[in-house]
PDB file of N, CA and C in Angstrom:
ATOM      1  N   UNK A   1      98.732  97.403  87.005  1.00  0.00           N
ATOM      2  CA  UNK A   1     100.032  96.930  87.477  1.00  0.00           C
ATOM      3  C   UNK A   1     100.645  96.060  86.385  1.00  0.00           C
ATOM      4  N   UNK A   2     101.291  96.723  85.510  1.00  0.00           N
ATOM      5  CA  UNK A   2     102.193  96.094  84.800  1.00  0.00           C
ATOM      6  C   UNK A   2     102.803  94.883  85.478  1.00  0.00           C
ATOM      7  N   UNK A   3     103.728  94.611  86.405  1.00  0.00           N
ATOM      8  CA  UNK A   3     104.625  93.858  86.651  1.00  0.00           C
ATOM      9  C   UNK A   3     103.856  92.605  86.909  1.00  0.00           C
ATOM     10  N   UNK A   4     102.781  92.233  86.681  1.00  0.00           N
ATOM     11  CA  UNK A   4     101.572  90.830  86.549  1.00  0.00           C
ATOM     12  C   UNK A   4     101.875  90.679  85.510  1.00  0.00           C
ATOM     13  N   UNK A   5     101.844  91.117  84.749  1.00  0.00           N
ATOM     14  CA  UNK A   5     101.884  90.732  83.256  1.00  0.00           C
ATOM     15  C   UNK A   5     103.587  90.030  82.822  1.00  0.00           C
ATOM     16  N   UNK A   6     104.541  90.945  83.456  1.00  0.00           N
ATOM     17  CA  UNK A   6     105.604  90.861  83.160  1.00  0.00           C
ATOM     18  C   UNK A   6     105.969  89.557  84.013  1.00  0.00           C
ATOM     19  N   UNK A   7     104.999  89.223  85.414  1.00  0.00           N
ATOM     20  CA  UNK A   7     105.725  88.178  85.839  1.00  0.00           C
ATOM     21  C   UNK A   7     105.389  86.782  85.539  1.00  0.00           C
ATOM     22  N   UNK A   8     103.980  87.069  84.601  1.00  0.00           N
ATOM     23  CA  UNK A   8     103.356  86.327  83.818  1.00  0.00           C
ATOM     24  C   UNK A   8     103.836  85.250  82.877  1.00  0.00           C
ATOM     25  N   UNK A   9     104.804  86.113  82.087  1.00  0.00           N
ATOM     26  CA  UNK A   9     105.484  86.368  80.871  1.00  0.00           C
ATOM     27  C   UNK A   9     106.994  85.385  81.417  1.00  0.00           C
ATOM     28  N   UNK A  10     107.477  85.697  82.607  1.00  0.00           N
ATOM     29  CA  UNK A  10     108.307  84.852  83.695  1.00  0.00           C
ATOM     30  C   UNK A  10     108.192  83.530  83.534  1.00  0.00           C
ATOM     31  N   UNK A  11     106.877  83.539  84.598  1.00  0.00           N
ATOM     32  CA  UNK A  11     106.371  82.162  84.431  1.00  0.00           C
ATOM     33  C   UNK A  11     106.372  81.375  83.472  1.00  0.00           C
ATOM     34  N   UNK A  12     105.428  81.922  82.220  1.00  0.00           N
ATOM     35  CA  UNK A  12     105.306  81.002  81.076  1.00  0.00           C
ATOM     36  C   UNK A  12     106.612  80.514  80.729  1.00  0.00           C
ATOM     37  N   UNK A  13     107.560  81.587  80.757  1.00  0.00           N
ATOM     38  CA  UNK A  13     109.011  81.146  79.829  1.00  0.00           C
ATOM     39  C   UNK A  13     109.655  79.992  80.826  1.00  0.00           C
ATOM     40  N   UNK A  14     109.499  80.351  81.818  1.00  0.00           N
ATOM     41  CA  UNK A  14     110.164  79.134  82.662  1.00  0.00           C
ATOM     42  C   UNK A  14     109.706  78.250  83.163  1.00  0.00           C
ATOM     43  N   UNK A  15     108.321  77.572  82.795  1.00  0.00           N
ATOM     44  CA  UNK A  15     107.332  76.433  82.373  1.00  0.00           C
ATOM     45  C   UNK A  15     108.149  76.215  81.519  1.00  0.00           C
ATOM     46  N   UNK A  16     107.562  76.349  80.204  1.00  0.00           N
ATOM     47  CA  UNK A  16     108.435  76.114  78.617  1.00  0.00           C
ATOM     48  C   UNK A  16     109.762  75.489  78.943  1.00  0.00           C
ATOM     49  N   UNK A  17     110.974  76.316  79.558  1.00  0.00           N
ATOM     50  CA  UNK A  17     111.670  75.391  79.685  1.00  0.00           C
ATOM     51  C   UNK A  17     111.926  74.316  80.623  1.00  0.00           C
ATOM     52  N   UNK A  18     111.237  74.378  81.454  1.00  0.00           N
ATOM     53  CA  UNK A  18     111.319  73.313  82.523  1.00  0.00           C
ATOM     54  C   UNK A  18     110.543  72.334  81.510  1.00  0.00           C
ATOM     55  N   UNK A  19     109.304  72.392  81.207  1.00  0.00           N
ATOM     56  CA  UNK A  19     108.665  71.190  80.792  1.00  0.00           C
ATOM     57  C   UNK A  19     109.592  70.686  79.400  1.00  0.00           C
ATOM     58  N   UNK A  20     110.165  71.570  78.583  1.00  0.00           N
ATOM     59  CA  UNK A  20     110.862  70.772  77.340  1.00  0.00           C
ATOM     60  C   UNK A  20     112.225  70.181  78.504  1.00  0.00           C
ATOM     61  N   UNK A  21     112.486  70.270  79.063  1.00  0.00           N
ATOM     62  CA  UNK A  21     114.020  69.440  80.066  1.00  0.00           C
ATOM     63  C   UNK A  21     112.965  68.429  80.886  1.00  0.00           C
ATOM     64  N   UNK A  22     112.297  68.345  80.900  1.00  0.00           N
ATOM     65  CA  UNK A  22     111.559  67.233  82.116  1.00  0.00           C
ATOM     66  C   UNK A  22     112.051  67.703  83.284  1.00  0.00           C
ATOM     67  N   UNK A  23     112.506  69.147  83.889  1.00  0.00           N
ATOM     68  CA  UNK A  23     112.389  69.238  85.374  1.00  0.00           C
ATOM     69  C   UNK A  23     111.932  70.520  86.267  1.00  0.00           C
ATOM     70  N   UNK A  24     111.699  70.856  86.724  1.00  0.00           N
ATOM     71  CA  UNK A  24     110.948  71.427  87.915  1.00  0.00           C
ATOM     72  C   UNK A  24     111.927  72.563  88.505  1.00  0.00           C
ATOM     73  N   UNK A  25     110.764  73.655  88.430  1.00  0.00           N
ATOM     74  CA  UNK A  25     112.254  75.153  88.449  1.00  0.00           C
ATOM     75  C   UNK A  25     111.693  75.521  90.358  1.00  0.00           C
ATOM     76  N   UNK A  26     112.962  75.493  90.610  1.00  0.00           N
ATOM     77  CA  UNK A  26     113.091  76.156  91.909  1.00  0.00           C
ATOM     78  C   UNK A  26     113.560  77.555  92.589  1.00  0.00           C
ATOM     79  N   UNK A  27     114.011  77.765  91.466  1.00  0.00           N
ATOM     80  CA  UNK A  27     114.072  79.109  91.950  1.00  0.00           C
ATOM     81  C   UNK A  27     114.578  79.987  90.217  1.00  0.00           C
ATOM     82  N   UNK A  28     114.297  81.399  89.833  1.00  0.00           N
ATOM     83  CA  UNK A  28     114.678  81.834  88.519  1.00  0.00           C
ATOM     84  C   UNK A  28     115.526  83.195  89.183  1.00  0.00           C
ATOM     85  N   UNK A  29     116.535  83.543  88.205  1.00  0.00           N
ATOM     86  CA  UNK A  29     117.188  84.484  88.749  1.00  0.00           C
ATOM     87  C   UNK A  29     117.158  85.297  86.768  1.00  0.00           C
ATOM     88  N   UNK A  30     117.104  86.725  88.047  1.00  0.00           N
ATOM     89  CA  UNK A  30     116.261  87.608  86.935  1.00  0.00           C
ATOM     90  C   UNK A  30     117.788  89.301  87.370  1.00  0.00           C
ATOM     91  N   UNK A  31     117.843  89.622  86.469  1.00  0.00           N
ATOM     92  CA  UNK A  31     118.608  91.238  86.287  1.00  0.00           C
ATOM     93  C   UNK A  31     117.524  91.570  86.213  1.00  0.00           C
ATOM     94  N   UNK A  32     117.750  92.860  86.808  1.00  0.00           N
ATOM     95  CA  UNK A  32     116.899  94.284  86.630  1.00  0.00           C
ATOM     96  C   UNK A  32     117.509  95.600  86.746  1.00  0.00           C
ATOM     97  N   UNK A  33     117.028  96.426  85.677  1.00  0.00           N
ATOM     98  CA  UNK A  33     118.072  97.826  86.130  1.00  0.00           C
ATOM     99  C   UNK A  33     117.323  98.479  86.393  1.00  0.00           C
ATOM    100  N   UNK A  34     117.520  99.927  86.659  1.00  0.00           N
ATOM    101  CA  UNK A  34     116.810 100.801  86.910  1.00  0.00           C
ATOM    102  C   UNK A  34     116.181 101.631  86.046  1.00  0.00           C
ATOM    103  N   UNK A  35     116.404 101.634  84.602  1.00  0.00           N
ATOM    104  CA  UNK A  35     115.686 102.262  83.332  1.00  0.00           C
ATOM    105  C   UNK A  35     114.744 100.983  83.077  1.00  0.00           C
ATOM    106  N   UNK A  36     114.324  99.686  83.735  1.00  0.00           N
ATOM    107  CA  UNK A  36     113.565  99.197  82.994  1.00  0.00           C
ATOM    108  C   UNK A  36     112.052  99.209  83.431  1.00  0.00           C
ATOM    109  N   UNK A  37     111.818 100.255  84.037  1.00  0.00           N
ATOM    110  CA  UNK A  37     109.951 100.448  84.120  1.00  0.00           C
ATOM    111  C   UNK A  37     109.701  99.638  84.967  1.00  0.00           C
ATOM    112  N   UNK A  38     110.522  98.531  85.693  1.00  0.00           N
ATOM    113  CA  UNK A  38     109.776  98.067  86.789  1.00  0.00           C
ATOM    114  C   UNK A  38     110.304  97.912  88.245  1.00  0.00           C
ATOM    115  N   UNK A  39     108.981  98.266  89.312  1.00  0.00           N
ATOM    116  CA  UNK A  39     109.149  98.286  91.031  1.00  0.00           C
ATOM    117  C   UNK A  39     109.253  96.444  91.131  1.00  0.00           C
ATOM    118  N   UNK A  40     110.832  96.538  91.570  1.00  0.00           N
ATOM    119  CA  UNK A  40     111.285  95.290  92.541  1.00  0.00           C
ATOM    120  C   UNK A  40     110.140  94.958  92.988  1.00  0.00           C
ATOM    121  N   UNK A  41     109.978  95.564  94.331  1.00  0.00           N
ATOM    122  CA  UNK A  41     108.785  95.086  95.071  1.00  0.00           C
ATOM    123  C   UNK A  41     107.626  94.296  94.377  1.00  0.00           C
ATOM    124  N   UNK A  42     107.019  95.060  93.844  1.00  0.00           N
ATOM    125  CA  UNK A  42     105.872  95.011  92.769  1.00  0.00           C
ATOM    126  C   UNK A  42     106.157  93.766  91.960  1.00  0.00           C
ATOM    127  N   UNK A  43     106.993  93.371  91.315  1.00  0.00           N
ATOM    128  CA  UNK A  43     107.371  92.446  90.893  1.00  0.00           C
ATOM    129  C   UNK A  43     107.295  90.913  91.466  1.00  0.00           C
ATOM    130  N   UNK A  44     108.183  91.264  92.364  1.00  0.00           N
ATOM    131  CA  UNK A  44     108.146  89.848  93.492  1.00  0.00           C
ATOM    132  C   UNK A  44     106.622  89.801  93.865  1.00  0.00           C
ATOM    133  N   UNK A  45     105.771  90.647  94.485  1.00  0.00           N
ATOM    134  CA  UNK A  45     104.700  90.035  94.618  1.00  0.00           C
ATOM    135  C   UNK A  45     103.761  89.588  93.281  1.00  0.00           C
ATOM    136  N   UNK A  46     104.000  90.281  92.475  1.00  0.00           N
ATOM    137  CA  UNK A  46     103.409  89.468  91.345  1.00  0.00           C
ATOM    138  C   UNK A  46     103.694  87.959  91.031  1.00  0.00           C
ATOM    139  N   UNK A  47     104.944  88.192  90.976  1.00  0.00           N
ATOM    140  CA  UNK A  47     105.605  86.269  90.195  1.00  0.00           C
ATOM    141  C   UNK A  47     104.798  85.718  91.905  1.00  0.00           C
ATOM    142  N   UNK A  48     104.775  85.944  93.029  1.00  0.00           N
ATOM    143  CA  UNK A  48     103.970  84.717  93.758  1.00  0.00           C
ATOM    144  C   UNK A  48     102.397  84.241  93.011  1.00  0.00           C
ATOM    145  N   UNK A  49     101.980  85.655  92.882  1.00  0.00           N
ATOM    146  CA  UNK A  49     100.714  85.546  92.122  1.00  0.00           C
ATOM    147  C   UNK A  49     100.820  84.678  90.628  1.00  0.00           C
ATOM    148  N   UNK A  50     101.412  85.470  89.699  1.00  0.00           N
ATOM    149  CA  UNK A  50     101.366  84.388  88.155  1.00  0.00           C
ATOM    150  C   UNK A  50     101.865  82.776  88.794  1.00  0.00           C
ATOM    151  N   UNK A  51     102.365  82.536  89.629  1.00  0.00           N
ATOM    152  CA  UNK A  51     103.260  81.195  89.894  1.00  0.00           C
ATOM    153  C   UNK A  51     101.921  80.248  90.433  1.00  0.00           C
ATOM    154  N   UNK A  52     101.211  81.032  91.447  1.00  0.00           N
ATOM    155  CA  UNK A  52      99.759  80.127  92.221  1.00  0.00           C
ATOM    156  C   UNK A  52      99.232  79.613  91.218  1.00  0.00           C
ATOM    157  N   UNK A  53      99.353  78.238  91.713  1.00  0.00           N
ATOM    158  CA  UNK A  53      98.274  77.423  90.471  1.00  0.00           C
ATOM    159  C   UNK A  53      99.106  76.757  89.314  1.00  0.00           C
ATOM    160  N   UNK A  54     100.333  77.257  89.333  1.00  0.00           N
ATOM    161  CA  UNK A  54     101.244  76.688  87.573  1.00  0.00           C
ATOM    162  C   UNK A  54     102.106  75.869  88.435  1.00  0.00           C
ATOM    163  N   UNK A  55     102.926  74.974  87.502  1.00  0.00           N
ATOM    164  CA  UNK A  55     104.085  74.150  87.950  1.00  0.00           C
ATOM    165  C   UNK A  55     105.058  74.932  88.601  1.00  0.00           C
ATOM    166  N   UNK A  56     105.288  75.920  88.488  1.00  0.00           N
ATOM    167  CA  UNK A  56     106.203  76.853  89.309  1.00  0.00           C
ATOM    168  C   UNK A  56     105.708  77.721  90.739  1.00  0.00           C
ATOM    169  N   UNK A  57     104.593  76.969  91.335  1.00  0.00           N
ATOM    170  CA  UNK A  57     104.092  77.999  92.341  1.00  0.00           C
ATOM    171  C   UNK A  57     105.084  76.921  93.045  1.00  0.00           C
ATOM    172  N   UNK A  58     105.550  77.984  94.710  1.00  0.00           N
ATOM    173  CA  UNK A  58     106.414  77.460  95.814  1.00  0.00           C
ATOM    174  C   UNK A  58     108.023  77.687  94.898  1.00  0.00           C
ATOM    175  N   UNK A  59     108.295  78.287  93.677  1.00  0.00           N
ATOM    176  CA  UNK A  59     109.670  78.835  93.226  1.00  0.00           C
ATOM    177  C   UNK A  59     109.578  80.165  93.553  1.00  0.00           C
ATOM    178  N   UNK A  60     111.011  80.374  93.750  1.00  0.00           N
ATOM    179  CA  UNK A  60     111.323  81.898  93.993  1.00  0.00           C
ATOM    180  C   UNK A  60     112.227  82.547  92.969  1.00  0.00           C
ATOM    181  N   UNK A  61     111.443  83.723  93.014  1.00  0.00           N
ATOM    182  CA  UNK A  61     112.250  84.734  92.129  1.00  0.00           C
ATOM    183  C   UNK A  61     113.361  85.889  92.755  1.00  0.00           C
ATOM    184  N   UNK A  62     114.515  85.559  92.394  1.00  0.00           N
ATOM    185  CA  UNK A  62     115.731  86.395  92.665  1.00  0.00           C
ATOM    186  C   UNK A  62     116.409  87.102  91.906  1.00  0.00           C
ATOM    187  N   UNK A  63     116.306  88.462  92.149  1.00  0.00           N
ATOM    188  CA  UNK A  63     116.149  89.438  91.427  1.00  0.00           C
ATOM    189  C   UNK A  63     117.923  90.414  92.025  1.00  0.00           C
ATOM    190  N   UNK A  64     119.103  90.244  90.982  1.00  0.00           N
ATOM    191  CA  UNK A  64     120.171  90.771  91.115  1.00  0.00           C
ATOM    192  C   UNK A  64     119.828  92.624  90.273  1.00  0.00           C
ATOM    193  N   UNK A  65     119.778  93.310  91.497  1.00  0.00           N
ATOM    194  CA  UNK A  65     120.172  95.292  90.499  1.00  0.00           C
ATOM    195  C   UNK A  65     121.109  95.105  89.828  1.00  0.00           C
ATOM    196  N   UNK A  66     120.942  95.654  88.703  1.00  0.00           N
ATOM    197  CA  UNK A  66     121.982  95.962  87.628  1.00  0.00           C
ATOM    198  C   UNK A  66     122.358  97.874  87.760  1.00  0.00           C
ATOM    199  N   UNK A  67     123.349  97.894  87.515  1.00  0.00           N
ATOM    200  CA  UNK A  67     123.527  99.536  87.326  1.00  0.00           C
ATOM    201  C   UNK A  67     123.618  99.971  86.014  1.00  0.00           C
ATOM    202  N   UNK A  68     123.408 101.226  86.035  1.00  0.00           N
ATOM    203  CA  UNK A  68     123.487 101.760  84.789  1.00  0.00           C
ATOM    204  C   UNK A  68     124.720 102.167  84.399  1.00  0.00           C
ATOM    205  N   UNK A  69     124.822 101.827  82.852  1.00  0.00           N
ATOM    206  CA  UNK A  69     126.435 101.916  82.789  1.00  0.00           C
ATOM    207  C   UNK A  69     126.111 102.955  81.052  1.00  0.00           C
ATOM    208  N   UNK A  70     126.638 104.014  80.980  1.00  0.00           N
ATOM    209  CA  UNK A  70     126.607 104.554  79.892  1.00  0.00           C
ATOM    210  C   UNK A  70     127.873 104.731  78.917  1.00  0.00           C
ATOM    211  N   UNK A  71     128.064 105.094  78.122  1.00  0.00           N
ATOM    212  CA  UNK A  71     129.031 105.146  77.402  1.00  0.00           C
ATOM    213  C   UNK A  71     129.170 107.222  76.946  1.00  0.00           C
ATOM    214  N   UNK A  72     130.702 107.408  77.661  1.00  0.00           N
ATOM    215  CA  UNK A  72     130.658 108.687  77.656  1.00  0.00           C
ATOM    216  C   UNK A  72     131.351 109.354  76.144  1.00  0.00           C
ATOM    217  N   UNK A  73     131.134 110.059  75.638  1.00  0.00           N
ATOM    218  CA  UNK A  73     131.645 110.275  73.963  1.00  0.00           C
ATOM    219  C   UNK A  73     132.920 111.138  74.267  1.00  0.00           C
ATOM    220  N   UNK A  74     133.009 111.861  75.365  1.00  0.00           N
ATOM    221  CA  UNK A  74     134.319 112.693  76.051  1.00  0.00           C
ATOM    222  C   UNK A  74     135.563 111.741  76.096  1.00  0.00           C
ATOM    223  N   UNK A  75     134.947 110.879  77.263  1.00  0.00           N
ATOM    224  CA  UNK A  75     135.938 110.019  78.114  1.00  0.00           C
ATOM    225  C   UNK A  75     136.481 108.659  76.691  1.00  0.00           C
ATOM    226  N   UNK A  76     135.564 108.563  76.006  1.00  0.00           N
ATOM    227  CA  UNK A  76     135.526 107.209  75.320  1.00  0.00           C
ATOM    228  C   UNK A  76     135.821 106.278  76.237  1.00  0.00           C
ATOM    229  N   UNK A  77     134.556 106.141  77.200  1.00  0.00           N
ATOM    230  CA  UNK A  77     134.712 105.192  78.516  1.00  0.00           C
ATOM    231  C   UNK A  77     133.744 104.618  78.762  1.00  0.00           C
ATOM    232  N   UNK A  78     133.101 103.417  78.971  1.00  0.00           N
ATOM    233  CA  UNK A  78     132.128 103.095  79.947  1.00  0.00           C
ATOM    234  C   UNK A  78     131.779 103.457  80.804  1.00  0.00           C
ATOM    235  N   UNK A  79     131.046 104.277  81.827  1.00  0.00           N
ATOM    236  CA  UNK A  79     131.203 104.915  83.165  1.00  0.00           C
ATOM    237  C   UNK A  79     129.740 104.434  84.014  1.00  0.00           C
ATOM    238  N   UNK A  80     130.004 104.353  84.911  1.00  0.00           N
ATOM    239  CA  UNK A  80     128.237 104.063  85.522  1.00  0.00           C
ATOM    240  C   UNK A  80     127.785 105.065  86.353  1.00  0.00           C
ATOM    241  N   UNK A  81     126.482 105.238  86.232  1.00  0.00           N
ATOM    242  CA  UNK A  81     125.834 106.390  86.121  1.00  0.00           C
ATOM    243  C   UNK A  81     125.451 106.595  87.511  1.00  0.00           C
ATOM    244  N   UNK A  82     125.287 107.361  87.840  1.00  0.00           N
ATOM    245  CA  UNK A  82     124.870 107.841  89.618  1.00  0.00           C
ATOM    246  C   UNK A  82     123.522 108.213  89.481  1.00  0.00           C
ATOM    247  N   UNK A  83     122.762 108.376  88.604  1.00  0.00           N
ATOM    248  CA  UNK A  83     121.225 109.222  88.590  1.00  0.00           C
ATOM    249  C   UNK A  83     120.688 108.490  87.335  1.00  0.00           C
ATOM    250  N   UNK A  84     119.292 107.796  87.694  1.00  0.00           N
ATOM    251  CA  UNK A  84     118.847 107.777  86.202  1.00  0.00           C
ATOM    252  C   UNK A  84     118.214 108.909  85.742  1.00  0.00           C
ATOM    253  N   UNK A  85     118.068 109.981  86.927  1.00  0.00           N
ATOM    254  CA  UNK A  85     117.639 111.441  86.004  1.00  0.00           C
ATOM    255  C   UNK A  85     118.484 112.215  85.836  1.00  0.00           C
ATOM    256  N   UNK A  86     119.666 111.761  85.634  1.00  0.00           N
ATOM    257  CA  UNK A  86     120.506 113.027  85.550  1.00  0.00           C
ATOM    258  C   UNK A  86     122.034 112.170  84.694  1.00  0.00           C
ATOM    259  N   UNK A  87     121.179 111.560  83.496  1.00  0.00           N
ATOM    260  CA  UNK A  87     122.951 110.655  82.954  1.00  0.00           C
ATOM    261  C   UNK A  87     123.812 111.109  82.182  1.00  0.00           C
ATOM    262  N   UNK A  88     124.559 111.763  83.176  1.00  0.00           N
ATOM    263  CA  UNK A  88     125.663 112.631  82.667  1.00  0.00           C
ATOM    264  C   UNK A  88     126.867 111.323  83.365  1.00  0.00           C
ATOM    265  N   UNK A  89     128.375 111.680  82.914  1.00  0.00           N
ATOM    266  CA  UNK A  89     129.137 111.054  82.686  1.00  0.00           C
ATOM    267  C   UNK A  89     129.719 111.723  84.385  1.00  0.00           C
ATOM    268  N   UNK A  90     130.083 110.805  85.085  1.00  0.00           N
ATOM    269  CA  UNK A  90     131.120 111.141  86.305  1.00  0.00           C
ATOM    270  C   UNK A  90     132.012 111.532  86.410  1.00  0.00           C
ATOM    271  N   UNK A  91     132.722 111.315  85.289  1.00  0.00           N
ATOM    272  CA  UNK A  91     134.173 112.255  85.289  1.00  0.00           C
ATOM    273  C   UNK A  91     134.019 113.350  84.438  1.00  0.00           C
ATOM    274  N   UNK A  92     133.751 113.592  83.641  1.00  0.00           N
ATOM    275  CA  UNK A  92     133.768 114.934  82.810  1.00  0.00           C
ATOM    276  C   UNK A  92     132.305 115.528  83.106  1.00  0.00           C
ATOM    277  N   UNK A  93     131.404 115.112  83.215  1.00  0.00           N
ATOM    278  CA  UNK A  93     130.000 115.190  83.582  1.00  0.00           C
ATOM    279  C   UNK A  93     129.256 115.814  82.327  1.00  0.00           C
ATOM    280  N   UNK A  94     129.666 115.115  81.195  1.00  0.00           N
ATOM    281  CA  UNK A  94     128.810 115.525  79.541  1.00  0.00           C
ATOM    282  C   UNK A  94     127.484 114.596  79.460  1.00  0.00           C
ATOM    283  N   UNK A  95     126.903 115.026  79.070  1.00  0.00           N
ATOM    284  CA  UNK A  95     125.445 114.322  78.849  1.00  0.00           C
ATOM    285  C   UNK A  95     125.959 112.686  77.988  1.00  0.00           C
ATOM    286  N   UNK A  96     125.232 111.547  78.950  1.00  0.00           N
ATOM    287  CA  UNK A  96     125.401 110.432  77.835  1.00  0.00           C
ATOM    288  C   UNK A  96     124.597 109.328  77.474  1.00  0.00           C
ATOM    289  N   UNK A  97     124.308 109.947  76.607  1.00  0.00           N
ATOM    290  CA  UNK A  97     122.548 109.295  76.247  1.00  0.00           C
ATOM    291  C   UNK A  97     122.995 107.929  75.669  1.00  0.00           C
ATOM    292  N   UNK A  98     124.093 107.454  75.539  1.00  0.00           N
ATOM    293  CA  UNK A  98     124.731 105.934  74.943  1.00  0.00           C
ATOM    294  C   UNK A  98     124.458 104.812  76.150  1.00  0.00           C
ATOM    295  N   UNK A  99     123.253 104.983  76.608  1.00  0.00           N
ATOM    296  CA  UNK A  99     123.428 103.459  77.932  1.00  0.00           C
ATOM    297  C   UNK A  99     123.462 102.673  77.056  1.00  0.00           C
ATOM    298  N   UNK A 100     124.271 101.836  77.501  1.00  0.00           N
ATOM    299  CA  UNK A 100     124.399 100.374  77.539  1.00  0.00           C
ATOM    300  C   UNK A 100     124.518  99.579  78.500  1.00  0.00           C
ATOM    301  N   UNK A 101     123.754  99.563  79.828  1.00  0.00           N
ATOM    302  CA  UNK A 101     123.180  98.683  80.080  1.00  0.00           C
ATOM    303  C   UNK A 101     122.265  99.369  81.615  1.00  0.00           C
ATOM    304  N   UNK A 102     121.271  98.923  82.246  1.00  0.00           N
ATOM    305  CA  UNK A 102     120.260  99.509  82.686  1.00  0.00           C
ATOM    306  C   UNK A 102     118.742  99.269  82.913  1.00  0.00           C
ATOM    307  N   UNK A 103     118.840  99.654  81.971  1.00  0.00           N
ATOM    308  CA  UNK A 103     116.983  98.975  81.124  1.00  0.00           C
ATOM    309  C   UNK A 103     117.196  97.230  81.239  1.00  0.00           C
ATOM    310  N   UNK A 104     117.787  96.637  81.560  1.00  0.00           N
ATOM    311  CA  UNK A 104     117.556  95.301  81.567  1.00  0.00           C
ATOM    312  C   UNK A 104     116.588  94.168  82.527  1.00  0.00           C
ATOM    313  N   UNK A 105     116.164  93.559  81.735  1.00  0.00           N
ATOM    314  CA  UNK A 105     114.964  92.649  82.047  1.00  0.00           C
ATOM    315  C   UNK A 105     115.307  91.508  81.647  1.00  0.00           C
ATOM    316  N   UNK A 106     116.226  90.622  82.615  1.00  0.00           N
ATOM    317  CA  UNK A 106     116.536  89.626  81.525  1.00  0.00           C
ATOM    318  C   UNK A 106     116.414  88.325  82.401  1.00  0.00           C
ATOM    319  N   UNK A 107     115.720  87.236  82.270  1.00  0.00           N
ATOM    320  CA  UNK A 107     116.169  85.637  83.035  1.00  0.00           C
ATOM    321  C   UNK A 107     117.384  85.995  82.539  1.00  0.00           C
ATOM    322  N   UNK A 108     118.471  85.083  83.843  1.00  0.00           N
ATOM    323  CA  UNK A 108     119.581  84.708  83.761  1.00  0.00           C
ATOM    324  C   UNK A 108     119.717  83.210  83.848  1.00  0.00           C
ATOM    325  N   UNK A 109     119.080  82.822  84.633  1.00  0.00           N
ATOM    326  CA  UNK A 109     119.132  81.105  84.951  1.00  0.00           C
ATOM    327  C   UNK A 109     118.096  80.785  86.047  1.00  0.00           C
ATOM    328  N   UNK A 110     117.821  79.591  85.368  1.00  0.00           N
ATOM    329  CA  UNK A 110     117.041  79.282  86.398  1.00  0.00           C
ATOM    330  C   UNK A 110     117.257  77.468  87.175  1.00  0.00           C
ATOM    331  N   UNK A 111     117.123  77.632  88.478  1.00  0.00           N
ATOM    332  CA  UNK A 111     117.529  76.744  89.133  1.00  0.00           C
ATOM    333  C   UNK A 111     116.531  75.469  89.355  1.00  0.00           C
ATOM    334  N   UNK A 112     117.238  74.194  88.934  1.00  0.00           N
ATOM    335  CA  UNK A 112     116.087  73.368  88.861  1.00  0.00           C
ATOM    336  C   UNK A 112     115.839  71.840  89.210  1.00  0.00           C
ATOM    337  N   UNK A 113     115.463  71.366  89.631  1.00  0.00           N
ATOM    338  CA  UNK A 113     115.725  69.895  89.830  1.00  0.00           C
ATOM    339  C   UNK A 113     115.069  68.748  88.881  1.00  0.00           C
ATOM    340  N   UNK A 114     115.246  67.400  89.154  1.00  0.00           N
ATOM    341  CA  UNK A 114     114.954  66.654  88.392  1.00  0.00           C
ATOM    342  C   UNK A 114     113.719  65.779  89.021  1.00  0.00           C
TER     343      UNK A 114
END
């Protein structure tokens, strides 16, 4: 189960910054798309697990879907994608292997007290 590792990787980073600020994270808010290799589910129960035991156990992880948004070479458009197996463009429906954005794994902020 990958997503231990990844929520691992969570944790540590948001230790690090809590402990360089002197304060205490209550909750981390995380993007996720759907090209990035990891089950929501799976996830959340992990970060309870990496969190037991560290300065961050009893924080929650909130996790906003991101969509996939590709870039169509037809349209010269941004368009967002309806299938991650099938990313063709919605209006003209040409193959568009240009995502830009999707695959994302990213902290956004994390919420914290003093």
């Amino acid at each position: 189960m990958h997503e231990l590792s990844i929520a691992s990787s969570i944790v540590d980073m948001a230790w690090e910054e809590a402990d360089r600020r002197g304060v205490r994270v209550n909750t981390v808010y995380l993007e996720l798309g759907p090209l990035a290799g990891v089950v929501r589910e799976a996830l959340l129960s992990a970060y309870e697990l990496a969190a037991a035991g560290t300065a961050l156990e009893g924080s929650r992880l909130v996790v906003t879907d991101v969509p996939i948004v590709a870039f169509c070479p037809v349209c010269r458009e941004k368009r967002s994608i309806r299938s991650a197996q099938r990313l063709c463009c919605p209006e003209c429906h040409t193959p568009t292997p240009e995502v830009v954005q999707g695959a994302d794994l990213r902290v956004t902020a994390l919420e914290v007290e003093q």
